[in-house]
C-alpha atoms as a PDB file:
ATOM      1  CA  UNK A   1     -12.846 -21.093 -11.018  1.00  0.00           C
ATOM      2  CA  UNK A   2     -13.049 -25.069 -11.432  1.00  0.00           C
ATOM      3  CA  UNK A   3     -11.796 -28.138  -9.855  1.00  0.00           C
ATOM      4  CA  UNK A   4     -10.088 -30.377 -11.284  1.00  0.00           C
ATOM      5  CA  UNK A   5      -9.515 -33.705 -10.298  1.00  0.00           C
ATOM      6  CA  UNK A   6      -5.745 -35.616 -11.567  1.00  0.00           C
ATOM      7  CA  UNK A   7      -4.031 -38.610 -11.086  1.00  0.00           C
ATOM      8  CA  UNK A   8      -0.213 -39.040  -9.708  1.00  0.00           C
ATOM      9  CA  UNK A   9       0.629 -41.601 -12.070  1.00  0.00           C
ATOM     10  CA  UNK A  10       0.932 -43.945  -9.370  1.00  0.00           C
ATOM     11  CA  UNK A  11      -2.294 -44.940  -8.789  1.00  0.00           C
ATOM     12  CA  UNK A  12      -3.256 -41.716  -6.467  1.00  0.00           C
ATOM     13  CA  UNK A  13      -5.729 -38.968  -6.982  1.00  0.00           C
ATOM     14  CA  UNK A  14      -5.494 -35.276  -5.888  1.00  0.00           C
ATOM     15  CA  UNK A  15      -7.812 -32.391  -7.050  1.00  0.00           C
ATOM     16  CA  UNK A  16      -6.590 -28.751  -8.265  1.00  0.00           C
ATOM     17  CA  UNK A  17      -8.341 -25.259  -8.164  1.00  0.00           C
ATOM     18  CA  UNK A  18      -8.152 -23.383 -11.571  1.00  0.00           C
ATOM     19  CA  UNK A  19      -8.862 -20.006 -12.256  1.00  0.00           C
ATOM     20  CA  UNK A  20     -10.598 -19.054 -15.834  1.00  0.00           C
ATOM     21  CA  UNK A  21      -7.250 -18.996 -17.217  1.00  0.00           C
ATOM     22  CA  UNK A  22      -6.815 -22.182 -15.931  1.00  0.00           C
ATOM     23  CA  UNK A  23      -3.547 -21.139 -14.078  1.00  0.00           C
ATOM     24  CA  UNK A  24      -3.346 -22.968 -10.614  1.00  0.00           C
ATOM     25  CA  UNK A  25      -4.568 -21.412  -8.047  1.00  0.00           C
ATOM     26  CA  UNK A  26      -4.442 -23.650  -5.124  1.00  0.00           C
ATOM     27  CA  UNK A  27      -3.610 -27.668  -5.335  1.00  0.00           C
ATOM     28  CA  UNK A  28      -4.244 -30.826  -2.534  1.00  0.00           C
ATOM     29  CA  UNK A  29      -1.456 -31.251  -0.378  1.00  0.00           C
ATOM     30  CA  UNK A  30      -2.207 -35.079  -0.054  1.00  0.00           C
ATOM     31  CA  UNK A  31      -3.158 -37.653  -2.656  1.00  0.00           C
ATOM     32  CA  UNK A  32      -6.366 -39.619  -2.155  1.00  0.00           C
ATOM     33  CA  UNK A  33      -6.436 -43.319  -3.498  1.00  0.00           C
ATOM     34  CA  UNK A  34      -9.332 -43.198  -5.457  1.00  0.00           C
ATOM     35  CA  UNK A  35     -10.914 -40.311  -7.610  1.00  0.00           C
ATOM     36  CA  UNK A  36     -14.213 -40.361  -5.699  1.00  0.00           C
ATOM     37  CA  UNK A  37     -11.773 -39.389  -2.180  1.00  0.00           C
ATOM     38  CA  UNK A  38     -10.012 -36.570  -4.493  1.00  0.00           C
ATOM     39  CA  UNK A  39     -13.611 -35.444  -5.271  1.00  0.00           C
ATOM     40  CA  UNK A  40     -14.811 -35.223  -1.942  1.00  0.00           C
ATOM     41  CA  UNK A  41     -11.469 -33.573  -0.462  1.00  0.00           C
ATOM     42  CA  UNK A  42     -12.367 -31.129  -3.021  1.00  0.00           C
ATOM     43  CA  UNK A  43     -15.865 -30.511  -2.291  1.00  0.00           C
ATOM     44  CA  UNK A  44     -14.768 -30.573   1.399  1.00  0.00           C
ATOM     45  CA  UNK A  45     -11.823 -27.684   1.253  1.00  0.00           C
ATOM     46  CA  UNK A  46     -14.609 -25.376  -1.145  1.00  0.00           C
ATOM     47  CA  UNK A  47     -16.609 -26.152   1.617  1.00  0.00           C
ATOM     48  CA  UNK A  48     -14.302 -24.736   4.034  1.00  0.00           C
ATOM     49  CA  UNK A  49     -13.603 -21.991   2.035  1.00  0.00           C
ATOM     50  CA  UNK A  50     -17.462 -20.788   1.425  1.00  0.00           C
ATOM     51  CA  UNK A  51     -17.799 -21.024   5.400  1.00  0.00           C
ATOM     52  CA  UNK A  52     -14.816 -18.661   5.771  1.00  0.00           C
ATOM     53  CA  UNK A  53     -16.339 -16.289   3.467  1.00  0.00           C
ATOM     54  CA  UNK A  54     -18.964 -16.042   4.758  1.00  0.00           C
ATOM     55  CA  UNK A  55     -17.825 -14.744   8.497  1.00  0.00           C
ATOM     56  CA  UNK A  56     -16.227 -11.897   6.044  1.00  0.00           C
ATOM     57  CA  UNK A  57     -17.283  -8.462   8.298  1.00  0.00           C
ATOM     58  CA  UNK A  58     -16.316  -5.160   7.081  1.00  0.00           C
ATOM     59  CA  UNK A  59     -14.280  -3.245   8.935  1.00  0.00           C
ATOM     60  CA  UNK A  60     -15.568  -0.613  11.716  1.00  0.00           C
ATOM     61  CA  UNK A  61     -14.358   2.730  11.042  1.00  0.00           C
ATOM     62  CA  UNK A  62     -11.441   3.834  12.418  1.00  0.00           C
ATOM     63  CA  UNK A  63     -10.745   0.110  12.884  1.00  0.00           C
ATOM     64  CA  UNK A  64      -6.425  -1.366  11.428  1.00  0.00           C
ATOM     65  CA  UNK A  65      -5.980  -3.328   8.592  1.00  0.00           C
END
């Protein structure tokens, strides 16, 4: 998976998460106004996303999924 960062056409930035197919899997719900705020937003949400991981616990036996 790799980010990609695009612009709007109108002068606004956003970034986009593509698999190795390079199928979407996740895009910015808000536009940045420069590339270097579309960057960060990106590195921000992976961020986010690695910290989430990471509280990942397997499931106790016996326990619902």
């Amino acid at each position: 998976m790799h980010f990609e960062i695009r612009s709007t056409g109108r002068h606004l930035w956003t970034w986009v998460l593509l698999d190795a197919e390079h199928m979407t899997v996740m895009e910015s719900d808000r536009t940045c106004p420069s590339e270097a705020q579309a960057s960060a937003a990106a590195l921000a949400f992976s961020q986010l996303v690695t910290r989430a991981g990471n509280t990942l616990t397997a499931p106790t036996s016996g326990g619902l999924l």
